[in-house]
PDB file of N, CA and C in Angstrom:
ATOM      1  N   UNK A   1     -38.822 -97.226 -90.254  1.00  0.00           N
ATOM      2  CA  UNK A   1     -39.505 -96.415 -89.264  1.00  0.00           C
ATOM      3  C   UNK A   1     -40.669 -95.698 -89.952  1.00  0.00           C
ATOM      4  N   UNK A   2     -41.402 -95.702 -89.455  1.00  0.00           N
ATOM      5  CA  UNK A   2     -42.978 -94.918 -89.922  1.00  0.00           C
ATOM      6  C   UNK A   2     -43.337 -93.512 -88.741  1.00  0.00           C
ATOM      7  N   UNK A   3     -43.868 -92.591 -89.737  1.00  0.00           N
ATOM      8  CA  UNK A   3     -43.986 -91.180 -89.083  1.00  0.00           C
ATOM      9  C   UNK A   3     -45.539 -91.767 -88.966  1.00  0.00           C
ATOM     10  N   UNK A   4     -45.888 -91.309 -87.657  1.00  0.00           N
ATOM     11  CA  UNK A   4     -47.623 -91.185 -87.277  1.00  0.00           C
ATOM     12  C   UNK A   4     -47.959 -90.052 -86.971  1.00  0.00           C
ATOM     13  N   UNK A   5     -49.374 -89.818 -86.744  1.00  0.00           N
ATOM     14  CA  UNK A   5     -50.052 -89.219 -86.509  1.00  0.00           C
ATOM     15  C   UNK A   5     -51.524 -89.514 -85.698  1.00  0.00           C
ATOM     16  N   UNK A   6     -51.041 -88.803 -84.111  1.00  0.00           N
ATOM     17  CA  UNK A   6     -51.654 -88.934 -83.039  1.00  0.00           C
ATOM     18  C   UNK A   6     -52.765 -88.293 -83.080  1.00  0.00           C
ATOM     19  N   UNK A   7     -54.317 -88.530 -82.682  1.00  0.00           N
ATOM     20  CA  UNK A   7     -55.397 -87.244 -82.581  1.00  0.00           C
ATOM     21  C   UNK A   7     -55.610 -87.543 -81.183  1.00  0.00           C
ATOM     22  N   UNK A   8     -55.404 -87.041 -79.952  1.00  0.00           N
ATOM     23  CA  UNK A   8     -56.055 -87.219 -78.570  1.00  0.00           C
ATOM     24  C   UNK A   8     -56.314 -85.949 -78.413  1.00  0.00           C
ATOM     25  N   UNK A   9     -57.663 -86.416 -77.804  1.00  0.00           N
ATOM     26  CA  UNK A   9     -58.778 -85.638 -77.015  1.00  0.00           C
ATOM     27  C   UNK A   9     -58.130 -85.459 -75.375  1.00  0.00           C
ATOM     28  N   UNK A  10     -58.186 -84.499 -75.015  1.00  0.00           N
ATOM     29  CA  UNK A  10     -57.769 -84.472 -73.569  1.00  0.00           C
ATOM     30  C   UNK A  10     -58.260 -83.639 -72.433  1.00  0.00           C
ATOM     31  N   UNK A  11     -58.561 -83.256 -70.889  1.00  0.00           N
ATOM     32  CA  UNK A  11     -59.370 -82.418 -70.519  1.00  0.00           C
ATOM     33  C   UNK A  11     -58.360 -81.302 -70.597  1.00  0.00           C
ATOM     34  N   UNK A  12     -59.010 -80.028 -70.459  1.00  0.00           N
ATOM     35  CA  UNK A  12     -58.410 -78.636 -71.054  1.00  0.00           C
ATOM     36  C   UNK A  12     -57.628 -78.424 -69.241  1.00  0.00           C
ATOM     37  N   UNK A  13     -57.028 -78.979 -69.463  1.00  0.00           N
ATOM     38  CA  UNK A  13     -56.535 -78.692 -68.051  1.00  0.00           C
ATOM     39  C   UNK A  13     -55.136 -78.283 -67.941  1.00  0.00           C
ATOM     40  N   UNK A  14     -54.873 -77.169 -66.407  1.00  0.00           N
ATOM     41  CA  UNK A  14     -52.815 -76.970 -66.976  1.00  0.00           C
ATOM     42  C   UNK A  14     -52.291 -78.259 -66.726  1.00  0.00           C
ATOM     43  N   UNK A  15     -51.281 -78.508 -66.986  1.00  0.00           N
ATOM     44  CA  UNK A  15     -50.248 -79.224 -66.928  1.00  0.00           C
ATOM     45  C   UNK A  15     -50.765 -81.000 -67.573  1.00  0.00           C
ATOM     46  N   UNK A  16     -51.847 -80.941 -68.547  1.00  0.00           N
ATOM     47  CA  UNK A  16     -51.765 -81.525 -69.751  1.00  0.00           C
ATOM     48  C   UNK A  16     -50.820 -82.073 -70.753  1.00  0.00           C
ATOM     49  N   UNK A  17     -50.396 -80.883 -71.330  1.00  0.00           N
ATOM     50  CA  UNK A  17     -49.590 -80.781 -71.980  1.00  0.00           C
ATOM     51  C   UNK A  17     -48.242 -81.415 -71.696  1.00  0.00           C
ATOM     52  N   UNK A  18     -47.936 -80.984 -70.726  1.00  0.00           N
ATOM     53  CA  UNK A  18     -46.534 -81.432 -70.191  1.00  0.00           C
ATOM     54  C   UNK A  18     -46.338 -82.899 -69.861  1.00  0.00           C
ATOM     55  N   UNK A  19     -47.896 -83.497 -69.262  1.00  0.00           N
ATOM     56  CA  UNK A  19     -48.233 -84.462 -68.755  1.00  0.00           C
ATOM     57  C   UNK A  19     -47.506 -85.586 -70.585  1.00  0.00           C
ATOM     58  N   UNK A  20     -48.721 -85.177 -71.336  1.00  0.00           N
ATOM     59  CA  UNK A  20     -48.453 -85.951 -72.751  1.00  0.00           C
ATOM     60  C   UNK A  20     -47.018 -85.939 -73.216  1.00  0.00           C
ATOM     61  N   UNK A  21     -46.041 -84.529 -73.768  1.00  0.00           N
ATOM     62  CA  UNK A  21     -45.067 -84.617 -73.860  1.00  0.00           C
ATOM     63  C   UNK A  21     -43.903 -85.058 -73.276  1.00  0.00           C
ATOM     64  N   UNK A  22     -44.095 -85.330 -71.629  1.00  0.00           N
ATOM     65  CA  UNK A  22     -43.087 -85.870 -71.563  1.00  0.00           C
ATOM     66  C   UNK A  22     -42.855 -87.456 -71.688  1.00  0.00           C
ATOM     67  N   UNK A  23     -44.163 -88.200 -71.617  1.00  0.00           N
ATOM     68  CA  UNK A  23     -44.559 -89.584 -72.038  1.00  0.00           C
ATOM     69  C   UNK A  23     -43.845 -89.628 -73.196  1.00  0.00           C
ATOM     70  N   UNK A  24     -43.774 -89.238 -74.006  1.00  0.00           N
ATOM     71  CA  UNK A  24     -42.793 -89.242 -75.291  1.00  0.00           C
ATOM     72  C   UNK A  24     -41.463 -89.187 -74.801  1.00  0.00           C
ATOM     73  N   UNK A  25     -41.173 -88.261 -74.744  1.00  0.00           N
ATOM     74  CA  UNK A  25     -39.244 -87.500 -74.246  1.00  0.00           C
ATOM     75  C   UNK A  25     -39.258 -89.246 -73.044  1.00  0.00           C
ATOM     76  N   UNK A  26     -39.819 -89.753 -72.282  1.00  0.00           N
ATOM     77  CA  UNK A  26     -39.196 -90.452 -71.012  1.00  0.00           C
ATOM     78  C   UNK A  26     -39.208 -92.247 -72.260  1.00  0.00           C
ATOM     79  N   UNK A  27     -39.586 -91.932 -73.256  1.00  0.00           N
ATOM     80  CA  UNK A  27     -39.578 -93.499 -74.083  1.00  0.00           C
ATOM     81  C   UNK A  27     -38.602 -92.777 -75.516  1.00  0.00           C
ATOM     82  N   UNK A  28     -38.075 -91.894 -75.385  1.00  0.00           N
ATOM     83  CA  UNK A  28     -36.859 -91.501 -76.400  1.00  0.00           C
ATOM     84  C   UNK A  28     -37.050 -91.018 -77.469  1.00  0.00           C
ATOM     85  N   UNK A  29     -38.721 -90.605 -77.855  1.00  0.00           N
ATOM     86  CA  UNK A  29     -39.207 -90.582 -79.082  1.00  0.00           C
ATOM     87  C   UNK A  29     -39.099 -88.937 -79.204  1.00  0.00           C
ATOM     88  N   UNK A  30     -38.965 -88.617 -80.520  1.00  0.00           N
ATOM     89  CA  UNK A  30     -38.639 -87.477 -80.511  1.00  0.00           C
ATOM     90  C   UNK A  30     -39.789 -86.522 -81.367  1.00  0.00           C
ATOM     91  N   UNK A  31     -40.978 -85.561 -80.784  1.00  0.00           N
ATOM     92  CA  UNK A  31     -42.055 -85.364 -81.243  1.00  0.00           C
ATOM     93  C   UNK A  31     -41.781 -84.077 -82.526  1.00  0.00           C
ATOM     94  N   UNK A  32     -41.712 -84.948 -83.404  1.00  0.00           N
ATOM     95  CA  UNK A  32     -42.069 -83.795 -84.977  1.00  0.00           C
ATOM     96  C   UNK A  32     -42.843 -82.278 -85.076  1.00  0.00           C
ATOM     97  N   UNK A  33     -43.943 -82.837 -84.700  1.00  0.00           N
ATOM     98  CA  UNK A  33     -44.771 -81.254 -84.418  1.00  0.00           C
ATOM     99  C   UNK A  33     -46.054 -81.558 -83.627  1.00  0.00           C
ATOM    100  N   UNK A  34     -46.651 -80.952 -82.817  1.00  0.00           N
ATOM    101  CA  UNK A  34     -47.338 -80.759 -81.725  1.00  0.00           C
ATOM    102  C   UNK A  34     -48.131 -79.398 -82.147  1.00  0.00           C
ATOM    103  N   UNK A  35     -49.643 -79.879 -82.339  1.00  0.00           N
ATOM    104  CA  UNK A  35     -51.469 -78.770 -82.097  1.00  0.00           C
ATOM    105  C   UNK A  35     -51.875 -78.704 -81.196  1.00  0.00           C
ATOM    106  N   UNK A  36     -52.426 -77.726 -80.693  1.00  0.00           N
ATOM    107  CA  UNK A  36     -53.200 -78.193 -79.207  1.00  0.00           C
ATOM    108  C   UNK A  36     -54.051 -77.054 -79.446  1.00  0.00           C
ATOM    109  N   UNK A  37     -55.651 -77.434 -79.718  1.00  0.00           N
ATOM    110  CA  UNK A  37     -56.897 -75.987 -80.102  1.00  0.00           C
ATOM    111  C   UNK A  37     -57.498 -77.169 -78.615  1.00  0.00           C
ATOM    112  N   UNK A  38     -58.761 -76.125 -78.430  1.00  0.00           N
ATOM    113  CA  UNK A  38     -59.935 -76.534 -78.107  1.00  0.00           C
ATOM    114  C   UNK A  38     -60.970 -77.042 -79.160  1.00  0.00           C
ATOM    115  N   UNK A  39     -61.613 -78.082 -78.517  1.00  0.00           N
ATOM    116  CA  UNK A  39     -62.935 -78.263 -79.423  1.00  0.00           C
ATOM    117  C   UNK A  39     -64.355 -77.948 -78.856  1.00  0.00           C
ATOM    118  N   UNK A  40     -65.063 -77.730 -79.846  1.00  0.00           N
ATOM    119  CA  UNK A  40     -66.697 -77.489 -79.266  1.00  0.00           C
ATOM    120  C   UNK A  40     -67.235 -77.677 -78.430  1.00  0.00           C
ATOM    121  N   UNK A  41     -66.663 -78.761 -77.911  1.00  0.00           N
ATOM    122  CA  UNK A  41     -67.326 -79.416 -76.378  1.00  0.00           C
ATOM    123  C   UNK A  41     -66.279 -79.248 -75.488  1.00  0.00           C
ATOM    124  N   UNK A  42     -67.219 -77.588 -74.466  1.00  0.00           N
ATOM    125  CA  UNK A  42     -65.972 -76.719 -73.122  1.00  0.00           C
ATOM    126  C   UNK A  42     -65.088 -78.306 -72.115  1.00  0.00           C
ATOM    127  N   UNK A  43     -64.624 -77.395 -72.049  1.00  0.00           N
ATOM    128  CA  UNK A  43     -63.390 -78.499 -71.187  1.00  0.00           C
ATOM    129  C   UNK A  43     -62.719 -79.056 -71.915  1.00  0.00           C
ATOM    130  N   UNK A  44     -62.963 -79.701 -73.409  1.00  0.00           N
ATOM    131  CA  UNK A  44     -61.922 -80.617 -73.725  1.00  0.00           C
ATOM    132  C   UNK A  44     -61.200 -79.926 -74.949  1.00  0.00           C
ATOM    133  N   UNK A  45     -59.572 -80.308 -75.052  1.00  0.00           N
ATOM    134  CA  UNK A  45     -59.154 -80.001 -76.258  1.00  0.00           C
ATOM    135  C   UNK A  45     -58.392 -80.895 -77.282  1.00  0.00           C
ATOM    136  N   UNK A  46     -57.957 -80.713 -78.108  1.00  0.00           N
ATOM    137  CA  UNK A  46     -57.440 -81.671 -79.245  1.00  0.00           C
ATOM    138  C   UNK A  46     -56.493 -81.723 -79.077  1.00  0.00           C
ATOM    139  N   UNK A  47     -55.166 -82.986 -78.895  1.00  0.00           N
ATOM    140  CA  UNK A  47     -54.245 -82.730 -79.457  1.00  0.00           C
ATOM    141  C   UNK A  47     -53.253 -83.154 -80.527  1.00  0.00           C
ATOM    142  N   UNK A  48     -53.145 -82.959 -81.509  1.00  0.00           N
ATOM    143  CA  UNK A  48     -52.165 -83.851 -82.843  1.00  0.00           C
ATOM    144  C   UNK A  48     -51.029 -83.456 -82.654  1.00  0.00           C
ATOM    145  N   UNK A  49     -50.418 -84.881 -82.973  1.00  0.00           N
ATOM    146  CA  UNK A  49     -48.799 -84.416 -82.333  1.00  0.00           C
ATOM    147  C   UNK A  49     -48.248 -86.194 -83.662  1.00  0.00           C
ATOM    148  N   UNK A  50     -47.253 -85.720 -84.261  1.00  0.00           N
ATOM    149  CA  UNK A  50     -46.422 -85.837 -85.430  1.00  0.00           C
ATOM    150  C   UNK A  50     -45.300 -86.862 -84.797  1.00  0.00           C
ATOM    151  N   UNK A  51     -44.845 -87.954 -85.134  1.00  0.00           N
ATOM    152  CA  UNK A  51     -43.718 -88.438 -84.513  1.00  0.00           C
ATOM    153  C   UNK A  51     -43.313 -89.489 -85.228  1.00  0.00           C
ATOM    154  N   UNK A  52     -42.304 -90.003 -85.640  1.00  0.00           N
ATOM    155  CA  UNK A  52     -41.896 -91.189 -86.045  1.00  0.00           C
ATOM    156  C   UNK A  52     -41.044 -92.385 -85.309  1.00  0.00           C
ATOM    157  N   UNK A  53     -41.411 -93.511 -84.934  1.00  0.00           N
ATOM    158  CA  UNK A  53     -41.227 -94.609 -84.034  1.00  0.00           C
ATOM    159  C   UNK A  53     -41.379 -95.728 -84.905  1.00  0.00           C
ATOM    160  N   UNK A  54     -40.898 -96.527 -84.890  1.00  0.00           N
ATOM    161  CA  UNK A  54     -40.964 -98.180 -84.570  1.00  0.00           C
ATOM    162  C   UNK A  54     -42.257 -98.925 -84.310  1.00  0.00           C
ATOM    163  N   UNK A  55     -42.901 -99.669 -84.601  1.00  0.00           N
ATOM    164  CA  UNK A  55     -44.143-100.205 -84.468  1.00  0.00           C
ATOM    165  C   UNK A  55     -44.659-100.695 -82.966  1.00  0.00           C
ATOM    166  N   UNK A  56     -43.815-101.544 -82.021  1.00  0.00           N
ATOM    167  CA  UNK A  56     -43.737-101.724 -80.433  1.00  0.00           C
ATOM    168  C   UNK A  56     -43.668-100.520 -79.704  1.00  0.00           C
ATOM    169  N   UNK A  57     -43.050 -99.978 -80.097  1.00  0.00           N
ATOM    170  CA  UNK A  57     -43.010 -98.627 -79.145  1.00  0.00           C
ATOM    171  C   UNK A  57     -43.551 -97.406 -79.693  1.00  0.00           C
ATOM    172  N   UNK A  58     -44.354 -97.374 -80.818  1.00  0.00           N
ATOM    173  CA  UNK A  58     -45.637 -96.661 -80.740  1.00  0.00           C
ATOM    174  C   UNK A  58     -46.781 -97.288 -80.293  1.00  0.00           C
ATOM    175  N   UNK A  59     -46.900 -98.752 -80.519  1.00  0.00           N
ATOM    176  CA  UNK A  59     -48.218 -99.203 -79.519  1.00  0.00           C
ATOM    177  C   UNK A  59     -47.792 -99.117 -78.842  1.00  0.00           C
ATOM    178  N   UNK A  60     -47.064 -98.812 -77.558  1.00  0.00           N
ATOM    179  CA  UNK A  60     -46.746 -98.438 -76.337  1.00  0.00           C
ATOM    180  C   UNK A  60     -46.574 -97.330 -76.335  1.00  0.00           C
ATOM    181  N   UNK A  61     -46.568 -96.372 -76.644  1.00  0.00           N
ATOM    182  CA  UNK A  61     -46.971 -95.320 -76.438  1.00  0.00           C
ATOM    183  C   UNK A  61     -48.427 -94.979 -76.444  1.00  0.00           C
ATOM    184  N   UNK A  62     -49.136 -95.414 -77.156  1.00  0.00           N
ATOM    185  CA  UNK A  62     -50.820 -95.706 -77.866  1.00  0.00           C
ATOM    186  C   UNK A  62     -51.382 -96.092 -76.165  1.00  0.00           C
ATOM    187  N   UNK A  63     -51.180 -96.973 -76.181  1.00  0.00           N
ATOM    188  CA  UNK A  63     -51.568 -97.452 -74.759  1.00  0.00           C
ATOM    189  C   UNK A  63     -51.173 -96.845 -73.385  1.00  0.00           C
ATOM    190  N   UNK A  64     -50.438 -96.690 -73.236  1.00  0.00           N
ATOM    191  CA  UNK A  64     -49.840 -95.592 -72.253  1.00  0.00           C
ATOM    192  C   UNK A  64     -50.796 -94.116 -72.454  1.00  0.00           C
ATOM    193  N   UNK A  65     -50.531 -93.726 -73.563  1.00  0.00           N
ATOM    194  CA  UNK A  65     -51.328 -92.625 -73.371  1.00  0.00           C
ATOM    195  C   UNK A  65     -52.642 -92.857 -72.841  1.00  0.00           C
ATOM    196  N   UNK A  66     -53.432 -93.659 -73.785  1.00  0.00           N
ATOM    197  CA  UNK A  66     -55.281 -94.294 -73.083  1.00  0.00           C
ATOM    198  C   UNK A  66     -55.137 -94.326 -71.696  1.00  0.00           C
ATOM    199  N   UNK A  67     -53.616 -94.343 -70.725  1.00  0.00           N
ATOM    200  CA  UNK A  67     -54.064 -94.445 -69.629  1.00  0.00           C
ATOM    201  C   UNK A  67     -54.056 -93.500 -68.676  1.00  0.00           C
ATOM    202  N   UNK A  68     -53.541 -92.420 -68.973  1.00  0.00           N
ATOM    203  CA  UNK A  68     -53.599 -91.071 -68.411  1.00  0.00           C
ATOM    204  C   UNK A  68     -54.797 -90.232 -68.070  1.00  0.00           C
ATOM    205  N   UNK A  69     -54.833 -89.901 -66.648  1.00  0.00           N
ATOM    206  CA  UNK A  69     -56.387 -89.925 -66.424  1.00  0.00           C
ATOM    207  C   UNK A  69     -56.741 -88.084 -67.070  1.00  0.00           C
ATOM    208  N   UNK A  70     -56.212 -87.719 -67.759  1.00  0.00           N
ATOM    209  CA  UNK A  70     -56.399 -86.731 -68.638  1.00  0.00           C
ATOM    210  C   UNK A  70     -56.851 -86.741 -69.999  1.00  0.00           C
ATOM    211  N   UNK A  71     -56.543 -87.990 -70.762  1.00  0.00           N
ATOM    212  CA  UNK A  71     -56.556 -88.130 -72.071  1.00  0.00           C
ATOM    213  C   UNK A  71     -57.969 -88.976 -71.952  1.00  0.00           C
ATOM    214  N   UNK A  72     -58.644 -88.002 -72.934  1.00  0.00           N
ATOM    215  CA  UNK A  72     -59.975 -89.246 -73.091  1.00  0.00           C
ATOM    216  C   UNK A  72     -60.655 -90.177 -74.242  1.00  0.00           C
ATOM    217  N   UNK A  73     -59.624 -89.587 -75.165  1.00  0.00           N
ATOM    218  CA  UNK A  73     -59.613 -90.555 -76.382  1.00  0.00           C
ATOM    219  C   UNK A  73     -58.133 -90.539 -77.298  1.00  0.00           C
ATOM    220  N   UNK A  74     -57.536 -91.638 -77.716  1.00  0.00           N
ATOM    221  CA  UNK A  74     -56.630 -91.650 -78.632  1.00  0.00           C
ATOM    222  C   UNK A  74     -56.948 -91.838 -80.013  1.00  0.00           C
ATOM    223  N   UNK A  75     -56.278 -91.560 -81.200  1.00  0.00           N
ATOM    224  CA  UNK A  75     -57.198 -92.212 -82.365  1.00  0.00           C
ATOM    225  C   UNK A  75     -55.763 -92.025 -83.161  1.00  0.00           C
ATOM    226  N   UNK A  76     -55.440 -93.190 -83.835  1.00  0.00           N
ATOM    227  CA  UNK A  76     -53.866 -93.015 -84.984  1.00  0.00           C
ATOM    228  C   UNK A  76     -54.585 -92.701 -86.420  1.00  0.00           C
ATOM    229  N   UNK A  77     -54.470 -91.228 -86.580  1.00  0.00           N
ATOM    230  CA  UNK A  77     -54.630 -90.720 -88.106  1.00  0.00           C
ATOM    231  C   UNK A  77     -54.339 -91.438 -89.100  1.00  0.00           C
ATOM    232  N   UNK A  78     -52.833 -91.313 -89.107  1.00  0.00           N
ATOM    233  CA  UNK A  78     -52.168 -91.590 -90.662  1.00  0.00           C
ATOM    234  C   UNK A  78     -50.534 -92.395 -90.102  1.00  0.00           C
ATOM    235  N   UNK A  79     -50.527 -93.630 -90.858  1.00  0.00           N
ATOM    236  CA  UNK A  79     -49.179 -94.057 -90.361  1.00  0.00           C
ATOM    237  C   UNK A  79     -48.207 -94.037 -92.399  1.00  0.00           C
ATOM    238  N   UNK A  80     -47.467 -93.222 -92.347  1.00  0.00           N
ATOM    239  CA  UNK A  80     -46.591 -93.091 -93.677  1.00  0.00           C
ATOM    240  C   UNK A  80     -45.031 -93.569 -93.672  1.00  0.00           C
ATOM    241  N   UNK A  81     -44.476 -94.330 -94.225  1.00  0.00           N
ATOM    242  CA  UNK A  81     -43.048 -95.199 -94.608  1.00  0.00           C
ATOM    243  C   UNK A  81     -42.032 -93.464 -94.619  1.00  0.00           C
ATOM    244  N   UNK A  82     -40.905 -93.367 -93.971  1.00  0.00           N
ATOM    245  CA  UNK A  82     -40.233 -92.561 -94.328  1.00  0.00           C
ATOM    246  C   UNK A  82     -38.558 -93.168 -94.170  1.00  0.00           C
TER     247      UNK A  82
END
């Protein structure tokens, strides 16, 4: 299993958050640690979020997320052997 590291961009909007996390919790994955700032450009904010999965069902998660009409960019940081 490999720990990743998620960077999505998302609009600063309520129920965001909840929107992303539970996409995780409803595919069994269990999220390590979770950031959520704003960035420079109003409306949108960052979010990095820590998790370790299986290779299929983090690209499915990867993709799933891209499709949430909240999230406007995904990007996989760092994938590390644990």
């Amino acid at each position: 299993m490999k720990e990743r590291i998620f960077s999505i961009i998302v609009q600063n909007r309520f129920g965001v958050l909840a929107k992303v996390s539970s996409l995780f919790s409803r595919r069994g994955c269990n999220i390590r640690s979770l950031t959520v700032f704003e960035t420079q450009e109003p409306g949108l904010s960052r979010m990095t979020i820590v998790f370790a999965e299986e290779d299929e069902k983090a690209l499915q998660i990867y993709h799933q997320l891209g499709k949430l009409e909240d999230v406007k960019r995904v990007a996989l940081l760092a994938e590390m052997e644990i």
